[in-house]
C-alpha atoms as a PDB file:
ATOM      1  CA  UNK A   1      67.567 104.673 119.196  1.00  0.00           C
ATOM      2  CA  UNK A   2      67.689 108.397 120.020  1.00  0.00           C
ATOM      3  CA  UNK A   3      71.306 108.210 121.678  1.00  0.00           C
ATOM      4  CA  UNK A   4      73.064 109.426 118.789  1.00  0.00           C
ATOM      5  CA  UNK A   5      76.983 110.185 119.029  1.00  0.00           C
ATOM      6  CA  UNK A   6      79.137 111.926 116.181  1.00  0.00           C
ATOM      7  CA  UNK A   7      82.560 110.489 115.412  1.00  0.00           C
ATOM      8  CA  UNK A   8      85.378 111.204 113.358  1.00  0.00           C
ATOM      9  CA  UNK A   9      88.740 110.907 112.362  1.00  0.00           C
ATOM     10  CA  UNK A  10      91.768 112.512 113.661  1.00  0.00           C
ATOM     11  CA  UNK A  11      89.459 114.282 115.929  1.00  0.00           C
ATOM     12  CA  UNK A  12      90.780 115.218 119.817  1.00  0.00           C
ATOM     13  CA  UNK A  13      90.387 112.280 122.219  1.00  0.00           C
ATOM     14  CA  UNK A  14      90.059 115.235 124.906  1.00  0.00           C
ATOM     15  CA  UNK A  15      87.225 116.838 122.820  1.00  0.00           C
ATOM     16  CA  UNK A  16      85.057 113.436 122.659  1.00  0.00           C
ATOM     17  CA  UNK A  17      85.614 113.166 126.293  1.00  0.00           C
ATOM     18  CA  UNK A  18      84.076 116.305 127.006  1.00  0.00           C
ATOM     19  CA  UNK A  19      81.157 116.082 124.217  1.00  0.00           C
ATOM     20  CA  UNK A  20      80.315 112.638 125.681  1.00  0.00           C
ATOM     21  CA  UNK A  21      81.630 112.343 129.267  1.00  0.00           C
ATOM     22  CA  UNK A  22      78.806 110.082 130.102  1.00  0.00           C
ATOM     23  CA  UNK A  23      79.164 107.998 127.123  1.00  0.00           C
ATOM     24  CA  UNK A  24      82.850 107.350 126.561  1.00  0.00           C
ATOM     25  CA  UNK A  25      85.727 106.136 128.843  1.00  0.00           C
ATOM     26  CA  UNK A  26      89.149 106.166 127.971  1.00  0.00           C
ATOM     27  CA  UNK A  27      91.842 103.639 128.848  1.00  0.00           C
ATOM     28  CA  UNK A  28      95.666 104.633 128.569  1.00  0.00           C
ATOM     29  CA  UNK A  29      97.989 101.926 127.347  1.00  0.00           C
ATOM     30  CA  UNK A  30     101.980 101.791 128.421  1.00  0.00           C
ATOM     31  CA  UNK A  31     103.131 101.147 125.269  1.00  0.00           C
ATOM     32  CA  UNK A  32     101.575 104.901 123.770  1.00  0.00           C
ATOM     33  CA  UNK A  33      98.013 103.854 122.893  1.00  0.00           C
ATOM     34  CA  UNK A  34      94.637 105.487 124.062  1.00  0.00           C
ATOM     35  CA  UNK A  35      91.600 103.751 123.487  1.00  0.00           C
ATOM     36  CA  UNK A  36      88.014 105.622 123.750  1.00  0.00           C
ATOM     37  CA  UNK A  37      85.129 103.199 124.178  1.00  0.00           C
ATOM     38  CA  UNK A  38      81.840 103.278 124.510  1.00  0.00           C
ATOM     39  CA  UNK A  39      78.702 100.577 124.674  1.00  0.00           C
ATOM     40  CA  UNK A  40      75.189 100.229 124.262  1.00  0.00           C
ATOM     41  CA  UNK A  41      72.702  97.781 125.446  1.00  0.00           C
ATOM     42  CA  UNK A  42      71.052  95.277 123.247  1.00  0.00           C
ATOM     43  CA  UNK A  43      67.752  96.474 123.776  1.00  0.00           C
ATOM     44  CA  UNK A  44      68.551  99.686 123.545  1.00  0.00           C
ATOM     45  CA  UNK A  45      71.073 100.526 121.087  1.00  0.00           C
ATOM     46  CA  UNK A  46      72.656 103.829 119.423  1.00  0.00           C
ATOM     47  CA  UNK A  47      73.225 105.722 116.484  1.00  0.00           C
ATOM     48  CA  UNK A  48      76.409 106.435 115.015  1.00  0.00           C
ATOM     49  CA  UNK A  49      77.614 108.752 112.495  1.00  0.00           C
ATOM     50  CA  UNK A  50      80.829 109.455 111.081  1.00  0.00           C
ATOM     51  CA  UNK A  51      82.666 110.202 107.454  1.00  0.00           C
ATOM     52  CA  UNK A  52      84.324 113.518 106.871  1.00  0.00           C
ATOM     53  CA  UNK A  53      82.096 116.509 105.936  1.00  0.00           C
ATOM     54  CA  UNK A  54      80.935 115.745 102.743  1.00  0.00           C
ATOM     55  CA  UNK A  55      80.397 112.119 103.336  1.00  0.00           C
ATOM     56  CA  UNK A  56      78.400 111.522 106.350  1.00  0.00           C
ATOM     57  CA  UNK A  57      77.115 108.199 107.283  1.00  0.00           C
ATOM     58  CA  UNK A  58      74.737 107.100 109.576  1.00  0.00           C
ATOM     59  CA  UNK A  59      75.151 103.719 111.127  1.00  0.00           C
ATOM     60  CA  UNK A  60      72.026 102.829 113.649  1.00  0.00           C
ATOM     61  CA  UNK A  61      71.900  99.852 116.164  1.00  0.00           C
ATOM     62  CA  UNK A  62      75.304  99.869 117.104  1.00  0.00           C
ATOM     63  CA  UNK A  63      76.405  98.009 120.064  1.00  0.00           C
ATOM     64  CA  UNK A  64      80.148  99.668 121.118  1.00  0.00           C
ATOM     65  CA  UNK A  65      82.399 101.743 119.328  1.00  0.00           C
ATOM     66  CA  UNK A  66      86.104 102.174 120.046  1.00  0.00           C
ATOM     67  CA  UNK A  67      88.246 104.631 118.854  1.00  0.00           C
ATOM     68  CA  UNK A  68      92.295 104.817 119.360  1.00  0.00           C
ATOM     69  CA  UNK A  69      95.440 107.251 119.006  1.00  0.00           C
ATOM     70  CA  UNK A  70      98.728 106.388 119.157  1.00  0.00           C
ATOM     71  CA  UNK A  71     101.542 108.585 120.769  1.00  0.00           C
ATOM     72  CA  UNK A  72     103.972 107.920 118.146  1.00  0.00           C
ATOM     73  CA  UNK A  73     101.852 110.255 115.963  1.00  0.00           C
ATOM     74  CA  UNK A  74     100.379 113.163 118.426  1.00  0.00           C
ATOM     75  CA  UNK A  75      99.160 115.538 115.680  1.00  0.00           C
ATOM     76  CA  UNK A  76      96.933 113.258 114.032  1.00  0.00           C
ATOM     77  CA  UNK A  77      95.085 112.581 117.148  1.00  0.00           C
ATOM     78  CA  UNK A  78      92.020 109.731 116.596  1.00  0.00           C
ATOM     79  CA  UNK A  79      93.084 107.447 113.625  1.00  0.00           C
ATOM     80  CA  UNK A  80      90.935 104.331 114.205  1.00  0.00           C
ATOM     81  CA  UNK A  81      87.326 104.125 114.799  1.00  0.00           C
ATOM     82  CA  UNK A  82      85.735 100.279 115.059  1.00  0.00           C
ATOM     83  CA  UNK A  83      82.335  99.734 115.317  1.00  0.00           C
ATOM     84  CA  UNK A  84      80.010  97.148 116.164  1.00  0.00           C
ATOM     85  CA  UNK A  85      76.238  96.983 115.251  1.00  0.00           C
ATOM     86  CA  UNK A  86      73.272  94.997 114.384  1.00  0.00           C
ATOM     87  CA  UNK A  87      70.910  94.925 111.262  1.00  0.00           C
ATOM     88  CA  UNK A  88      68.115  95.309 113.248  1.00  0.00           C
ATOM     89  CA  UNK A  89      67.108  96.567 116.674  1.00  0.00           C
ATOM     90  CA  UNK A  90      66.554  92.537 117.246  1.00  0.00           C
ATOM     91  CA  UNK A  91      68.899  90.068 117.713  1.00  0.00           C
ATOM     92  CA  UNK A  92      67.139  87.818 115.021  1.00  0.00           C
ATOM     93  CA  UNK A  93      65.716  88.368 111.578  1.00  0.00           C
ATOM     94  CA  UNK A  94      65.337  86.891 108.337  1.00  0.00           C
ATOM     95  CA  UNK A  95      67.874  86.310 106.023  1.00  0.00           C
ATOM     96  CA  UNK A  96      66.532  87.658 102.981  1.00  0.00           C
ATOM     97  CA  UNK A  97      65.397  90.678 105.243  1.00  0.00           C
ATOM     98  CA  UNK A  98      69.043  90.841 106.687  1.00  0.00           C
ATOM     99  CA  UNK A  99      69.987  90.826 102.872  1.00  0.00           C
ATOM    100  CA  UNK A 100      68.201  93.637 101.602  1.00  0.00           C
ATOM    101  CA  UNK A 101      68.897  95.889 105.009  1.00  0.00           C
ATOM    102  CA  UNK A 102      72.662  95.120 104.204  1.00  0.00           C
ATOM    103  CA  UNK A 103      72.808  96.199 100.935  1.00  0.00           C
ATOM    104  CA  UNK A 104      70.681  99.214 101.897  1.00  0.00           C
ATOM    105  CA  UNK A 105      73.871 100.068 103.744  1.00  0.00           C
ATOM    106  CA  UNK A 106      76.368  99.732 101.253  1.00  0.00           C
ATOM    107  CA  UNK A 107      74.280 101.587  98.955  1.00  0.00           C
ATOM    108  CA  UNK A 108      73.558 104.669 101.474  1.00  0.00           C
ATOM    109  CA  UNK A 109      77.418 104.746 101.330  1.00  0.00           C
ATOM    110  CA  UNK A 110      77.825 105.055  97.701  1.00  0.00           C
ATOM    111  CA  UNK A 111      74.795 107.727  97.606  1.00  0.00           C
ATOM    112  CA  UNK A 112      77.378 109.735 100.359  1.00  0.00           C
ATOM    113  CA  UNK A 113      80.070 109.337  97.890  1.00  0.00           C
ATOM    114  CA  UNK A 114      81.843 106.862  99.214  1.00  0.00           C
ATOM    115  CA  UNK A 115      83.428 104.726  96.303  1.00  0.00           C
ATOM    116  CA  UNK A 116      84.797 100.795  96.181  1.00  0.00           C
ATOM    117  CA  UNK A 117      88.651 100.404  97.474  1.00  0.00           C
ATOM    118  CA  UNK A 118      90.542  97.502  96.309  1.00  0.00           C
ATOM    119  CA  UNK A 119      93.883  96.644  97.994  1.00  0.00           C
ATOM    120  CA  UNK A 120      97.194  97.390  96.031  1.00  0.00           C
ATOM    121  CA  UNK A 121      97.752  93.496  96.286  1.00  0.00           C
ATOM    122  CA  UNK A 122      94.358  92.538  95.102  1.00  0.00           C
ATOM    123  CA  UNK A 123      93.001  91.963  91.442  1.00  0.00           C
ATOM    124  CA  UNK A 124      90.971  94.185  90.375  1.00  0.00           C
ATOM    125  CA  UNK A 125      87.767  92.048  89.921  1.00  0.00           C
ATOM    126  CA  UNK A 126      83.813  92.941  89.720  1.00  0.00           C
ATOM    127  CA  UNK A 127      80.498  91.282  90.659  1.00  0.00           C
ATOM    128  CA  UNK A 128      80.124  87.804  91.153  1.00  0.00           C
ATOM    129  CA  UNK A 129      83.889  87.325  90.086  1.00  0.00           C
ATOM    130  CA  UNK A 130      84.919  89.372  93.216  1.00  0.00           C
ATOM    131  CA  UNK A 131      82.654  86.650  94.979  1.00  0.00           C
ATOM    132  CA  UNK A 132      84.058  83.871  93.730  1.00  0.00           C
ATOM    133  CA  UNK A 133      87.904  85.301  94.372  1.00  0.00           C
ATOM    134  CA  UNK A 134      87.222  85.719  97.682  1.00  0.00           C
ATOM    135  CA  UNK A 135      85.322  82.499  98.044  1.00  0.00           C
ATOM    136  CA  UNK A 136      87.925  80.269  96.723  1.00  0.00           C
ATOM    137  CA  UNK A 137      91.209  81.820  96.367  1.00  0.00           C
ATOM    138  CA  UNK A 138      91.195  84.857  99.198  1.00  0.00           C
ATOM    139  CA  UNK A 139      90.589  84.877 103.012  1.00  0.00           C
ATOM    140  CA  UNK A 140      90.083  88.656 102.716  1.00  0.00           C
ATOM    141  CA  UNK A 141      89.319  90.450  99.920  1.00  0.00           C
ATOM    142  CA  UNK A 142      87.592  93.537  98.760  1.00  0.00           C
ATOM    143  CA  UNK A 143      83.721  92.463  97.335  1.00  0.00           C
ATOM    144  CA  UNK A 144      81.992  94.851  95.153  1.00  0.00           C
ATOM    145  CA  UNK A 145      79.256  96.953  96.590  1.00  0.00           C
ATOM    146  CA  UNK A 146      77.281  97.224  93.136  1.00  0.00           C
ATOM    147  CA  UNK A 147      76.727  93.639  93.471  1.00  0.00           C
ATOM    148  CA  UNK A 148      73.748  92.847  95.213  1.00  0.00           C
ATOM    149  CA  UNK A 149      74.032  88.867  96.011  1.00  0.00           C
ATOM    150  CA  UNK A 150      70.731  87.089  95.490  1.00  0.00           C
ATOM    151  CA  UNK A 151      70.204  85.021  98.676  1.00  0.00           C
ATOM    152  CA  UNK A 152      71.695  81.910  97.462  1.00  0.00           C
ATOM    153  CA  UNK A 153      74.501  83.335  97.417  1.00  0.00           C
ATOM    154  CA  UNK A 154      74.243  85.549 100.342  1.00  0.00           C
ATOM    155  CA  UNK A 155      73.609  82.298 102.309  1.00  0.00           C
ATOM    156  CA  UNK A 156      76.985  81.123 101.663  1.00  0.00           C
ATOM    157  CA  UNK A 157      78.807  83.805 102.367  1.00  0.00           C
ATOM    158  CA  UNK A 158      81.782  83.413 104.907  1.00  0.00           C
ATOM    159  CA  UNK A 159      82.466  85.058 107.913  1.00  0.00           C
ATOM    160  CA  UNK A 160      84.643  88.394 107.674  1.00  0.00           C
ATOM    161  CA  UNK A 161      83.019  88.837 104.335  1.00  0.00           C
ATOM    162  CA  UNK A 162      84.278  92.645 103.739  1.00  0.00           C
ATOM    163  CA  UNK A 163      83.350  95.524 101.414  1.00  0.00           C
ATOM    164  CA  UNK A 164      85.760  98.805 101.735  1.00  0.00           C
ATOM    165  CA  UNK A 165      84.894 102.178 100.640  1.00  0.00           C
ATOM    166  CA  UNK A 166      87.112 105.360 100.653  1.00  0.00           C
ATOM    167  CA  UNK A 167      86.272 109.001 101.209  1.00  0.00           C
ATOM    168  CA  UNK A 168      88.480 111.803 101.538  1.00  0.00           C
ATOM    169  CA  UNK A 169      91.432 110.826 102.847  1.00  0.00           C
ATOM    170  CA  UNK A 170      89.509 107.677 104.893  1.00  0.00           C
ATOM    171  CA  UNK A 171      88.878 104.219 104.312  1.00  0.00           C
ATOM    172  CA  UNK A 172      85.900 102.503 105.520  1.00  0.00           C
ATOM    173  CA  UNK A 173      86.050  98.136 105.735  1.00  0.00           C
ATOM    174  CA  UNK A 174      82.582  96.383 106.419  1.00  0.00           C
ATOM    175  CA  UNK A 175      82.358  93.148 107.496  1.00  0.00           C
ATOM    176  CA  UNK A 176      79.519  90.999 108.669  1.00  0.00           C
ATOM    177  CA  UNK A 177      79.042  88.155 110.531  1.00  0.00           C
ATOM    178  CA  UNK A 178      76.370  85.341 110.313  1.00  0.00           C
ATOM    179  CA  UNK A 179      75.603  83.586 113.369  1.00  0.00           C
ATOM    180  CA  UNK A 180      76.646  80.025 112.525  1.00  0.00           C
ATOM    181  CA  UNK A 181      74.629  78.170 114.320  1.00  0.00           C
ATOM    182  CA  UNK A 182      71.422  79.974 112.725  1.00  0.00           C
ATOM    183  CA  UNK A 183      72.068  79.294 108.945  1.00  0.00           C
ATOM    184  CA  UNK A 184      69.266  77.704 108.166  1.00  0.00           C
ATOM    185  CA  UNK A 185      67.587  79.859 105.278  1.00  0.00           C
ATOM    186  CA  UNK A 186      64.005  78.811 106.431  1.00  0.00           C
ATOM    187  CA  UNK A 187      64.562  80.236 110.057  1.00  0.00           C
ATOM    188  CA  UNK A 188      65.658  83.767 111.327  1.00  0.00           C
ATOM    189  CA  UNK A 189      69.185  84.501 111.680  1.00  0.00           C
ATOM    190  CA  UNK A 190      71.765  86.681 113.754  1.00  0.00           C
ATOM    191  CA  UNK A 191      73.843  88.822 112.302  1.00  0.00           C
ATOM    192  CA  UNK A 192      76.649  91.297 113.231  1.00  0.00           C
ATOM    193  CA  UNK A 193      78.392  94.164 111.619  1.00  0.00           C
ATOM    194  CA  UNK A 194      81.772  95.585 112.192  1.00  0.00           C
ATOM    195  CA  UNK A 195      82.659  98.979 110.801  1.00  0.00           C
ATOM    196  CA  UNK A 196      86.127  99.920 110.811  1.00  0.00           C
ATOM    197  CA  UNK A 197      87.268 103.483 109.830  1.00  0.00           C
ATOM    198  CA  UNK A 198      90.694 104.583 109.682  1.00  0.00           C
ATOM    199  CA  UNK A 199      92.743 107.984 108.471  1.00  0.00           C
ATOM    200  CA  UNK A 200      94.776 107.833 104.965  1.00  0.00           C
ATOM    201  CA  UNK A 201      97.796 107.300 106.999  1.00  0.00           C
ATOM    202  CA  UNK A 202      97.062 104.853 109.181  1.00  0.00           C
ATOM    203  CA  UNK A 203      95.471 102.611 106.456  1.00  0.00           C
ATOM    204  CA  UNK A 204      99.012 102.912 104.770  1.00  0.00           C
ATOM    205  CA  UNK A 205     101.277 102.769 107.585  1.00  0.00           C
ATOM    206  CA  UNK A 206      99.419  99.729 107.985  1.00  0.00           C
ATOM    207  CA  UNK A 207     100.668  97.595 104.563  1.00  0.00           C
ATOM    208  CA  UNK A 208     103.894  97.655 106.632  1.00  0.00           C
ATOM    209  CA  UNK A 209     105.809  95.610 109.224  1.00  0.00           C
ATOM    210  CA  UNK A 210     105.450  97.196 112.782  1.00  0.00           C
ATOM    211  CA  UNK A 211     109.078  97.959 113.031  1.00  0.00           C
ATOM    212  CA  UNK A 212     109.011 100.108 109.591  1.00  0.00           C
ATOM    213  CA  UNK A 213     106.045 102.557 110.409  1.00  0.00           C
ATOM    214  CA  UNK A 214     107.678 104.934 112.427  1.00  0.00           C
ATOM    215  CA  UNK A 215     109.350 106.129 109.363  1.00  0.00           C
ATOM    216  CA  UNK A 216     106.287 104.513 107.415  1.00  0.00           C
ATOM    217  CA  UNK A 217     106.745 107.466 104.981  1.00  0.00           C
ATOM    218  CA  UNK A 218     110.576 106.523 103.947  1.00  0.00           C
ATOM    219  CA  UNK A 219     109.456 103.258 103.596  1.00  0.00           C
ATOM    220  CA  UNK A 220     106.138 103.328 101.675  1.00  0.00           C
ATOM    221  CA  UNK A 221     107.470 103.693  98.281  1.00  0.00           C
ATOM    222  CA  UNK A 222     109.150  99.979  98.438  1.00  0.00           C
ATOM    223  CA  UNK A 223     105.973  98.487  99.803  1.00  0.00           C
ATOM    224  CA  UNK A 224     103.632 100.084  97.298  1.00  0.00           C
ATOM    225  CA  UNK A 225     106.159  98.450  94.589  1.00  0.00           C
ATOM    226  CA  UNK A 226     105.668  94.840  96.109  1.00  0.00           C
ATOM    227  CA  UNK A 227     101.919  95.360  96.702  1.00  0.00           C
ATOM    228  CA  UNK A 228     101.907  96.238  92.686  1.00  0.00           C
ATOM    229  CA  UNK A 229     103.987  93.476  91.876  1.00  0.00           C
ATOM    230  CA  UNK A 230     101.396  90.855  93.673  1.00  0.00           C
ATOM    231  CA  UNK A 231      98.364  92.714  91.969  1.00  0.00           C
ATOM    232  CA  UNK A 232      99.923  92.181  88.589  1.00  0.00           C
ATOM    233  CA  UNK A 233     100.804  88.634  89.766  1.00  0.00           C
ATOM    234  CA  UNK A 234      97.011  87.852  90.749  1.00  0.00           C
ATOM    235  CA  UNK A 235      95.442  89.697  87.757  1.00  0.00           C
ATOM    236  CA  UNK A 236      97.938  87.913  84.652  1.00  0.00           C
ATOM    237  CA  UNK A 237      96.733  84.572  86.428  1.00  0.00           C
ATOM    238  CA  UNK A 238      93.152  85.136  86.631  1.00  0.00           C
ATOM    239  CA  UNK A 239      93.459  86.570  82.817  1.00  0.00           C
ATOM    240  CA  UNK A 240      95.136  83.071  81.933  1.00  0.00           C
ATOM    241  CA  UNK A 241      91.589  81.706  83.058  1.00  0.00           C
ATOM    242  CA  UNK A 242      90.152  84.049  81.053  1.00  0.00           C
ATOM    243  CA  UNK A 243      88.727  85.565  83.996  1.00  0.00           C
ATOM    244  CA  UNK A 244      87.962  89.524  83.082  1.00  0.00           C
ATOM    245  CA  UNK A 245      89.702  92.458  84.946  1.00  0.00           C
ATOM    246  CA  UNK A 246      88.465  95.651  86.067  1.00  0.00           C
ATOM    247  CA  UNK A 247      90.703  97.829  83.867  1.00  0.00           C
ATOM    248  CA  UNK A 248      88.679 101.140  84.582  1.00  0.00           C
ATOM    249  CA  UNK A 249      89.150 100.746  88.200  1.00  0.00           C
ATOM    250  CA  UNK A 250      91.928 103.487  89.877  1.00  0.00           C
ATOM    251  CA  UNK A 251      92.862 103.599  93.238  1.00  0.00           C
ATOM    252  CA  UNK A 252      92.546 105.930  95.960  1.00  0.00           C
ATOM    253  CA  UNK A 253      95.357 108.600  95.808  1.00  0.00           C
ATOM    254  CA  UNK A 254      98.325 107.830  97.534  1.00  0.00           C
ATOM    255  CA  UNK A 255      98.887 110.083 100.953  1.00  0.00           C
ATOM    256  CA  UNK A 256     101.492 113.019 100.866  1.00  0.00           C
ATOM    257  CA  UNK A 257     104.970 111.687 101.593  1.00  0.00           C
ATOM    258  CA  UNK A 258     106.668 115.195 101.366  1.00  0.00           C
ATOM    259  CA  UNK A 259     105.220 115.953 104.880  1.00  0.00           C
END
């Protein structure tokens, strides 16, 4: 656990390379894309951090890590970071252990200042509601990090269950993974973790179709309208089931379009 490897965003794919030249390789797509991986062993796995200055986070037993720039956008350099990791330097463990470790996580995050995003498209919805949204109504959706699910609940938890967080000008998604063959609550389990960190702009030039993000800032304005629209769609159904909304909740600023 003493490999330890600092990432960030928009940082120079050239400058990792020569920080880590034994760590990372780089593979250069056709089509304008340069990925920068790296990979740890299972029984011995590293330590990543990342988050802008005043948010750092530490993420141990990680697995692999790639990050990616795209051509099309030169000066902003790294964009995407994904990264994979266990909850333990194990591959099994108890549930209710993986539980608490989890929520450790999310709540390390929050102590860094990282706060809850919720998708322009999504309801604005807390606790055990946000559970039960995503459970029955949404294959991905944002759950709330202040909501620590008692292991009941945690046991039936579907894969790509996700919790996003933004920072200063980033947005971090966390997912995890249950090993489905190892859901029995009486036995250990396997989990995984995916981290995925991207730059303000690519988590917006993202809402749109591929063909409309080269000029993603032209277009962004019409897409944020729509992605209101199917909020206020979501939340004035929910209310109609009397189903309470997270009125206090703002989102993350929207990125500079003037530049």
């Amino acid at each position: 656990m003493n490999d330890r490897v600092e990432l960030r965003l928009n940082q120079s794919g050239n400058d990792l390379m020569k920080r880590y030249p034994d760590r990372f390789s780089v593979s250069r797509h056709p089509a304008g894309l340069n990925f920068y991986t790296a990979d740890w062993s299972d029984d011995a796995r590293g330590t990543v951090i990342i988050g802008q200055p005043n948010h750092i986070a530490s993420i141990r037993y990680v697995l692999g890590v790639t990050g990616s720039d795209d051509s099309n956008f030169p000066s902003e350099q790294i964009t995407n970071w994904k990264i994979t990791a266990g909850i333990d330097d194990t591959s099994l463990i108890g549930h209710d252990e993986a539980r608490r470790r989890f929520f450790g996580i999310l709540q390390s995050l929050r102590d860094a200042g990282w706060t809850r995003s919720v998708r322009l498209s999504e309801p604005r919805l807390n606790g055990e509601a946000a559970l039960r949204y995503r459970q029955l109504k949404a294959r991905i959706y944002s759950l709330d990090p202040s909501y620590v699910l008692p292991l009941n609940e945690w046991m039936t938890l579907k894969d790509g269950a996700t919790w996003s967080f933004y920072a200063d000008h980033s947005y971090l998604d966390i997912s995890i993974t249950r090993d489905p063959s190892r859901s029995d609550p009486e036995k250990p389990g396997a989990y995984f973790i995916e981290y995925s960190l991207r730059s303000e702009n690519e988590r917006w030039r993202d809402i749109l179709d591929s063909s409309k993000q080269l000029n993603w800032k032209a277009e962004l304005p019409a897409a944020i309208t729509a992605q209101n629209k199917l909020r206020k769609a979501a939340e004035d159904a929910l209310k109609e089931e009397h189903i309470a909304i997270d009125e206090s909740y703002r989102d993350p600023p929207l990125p500079d379009l003037n530049h």
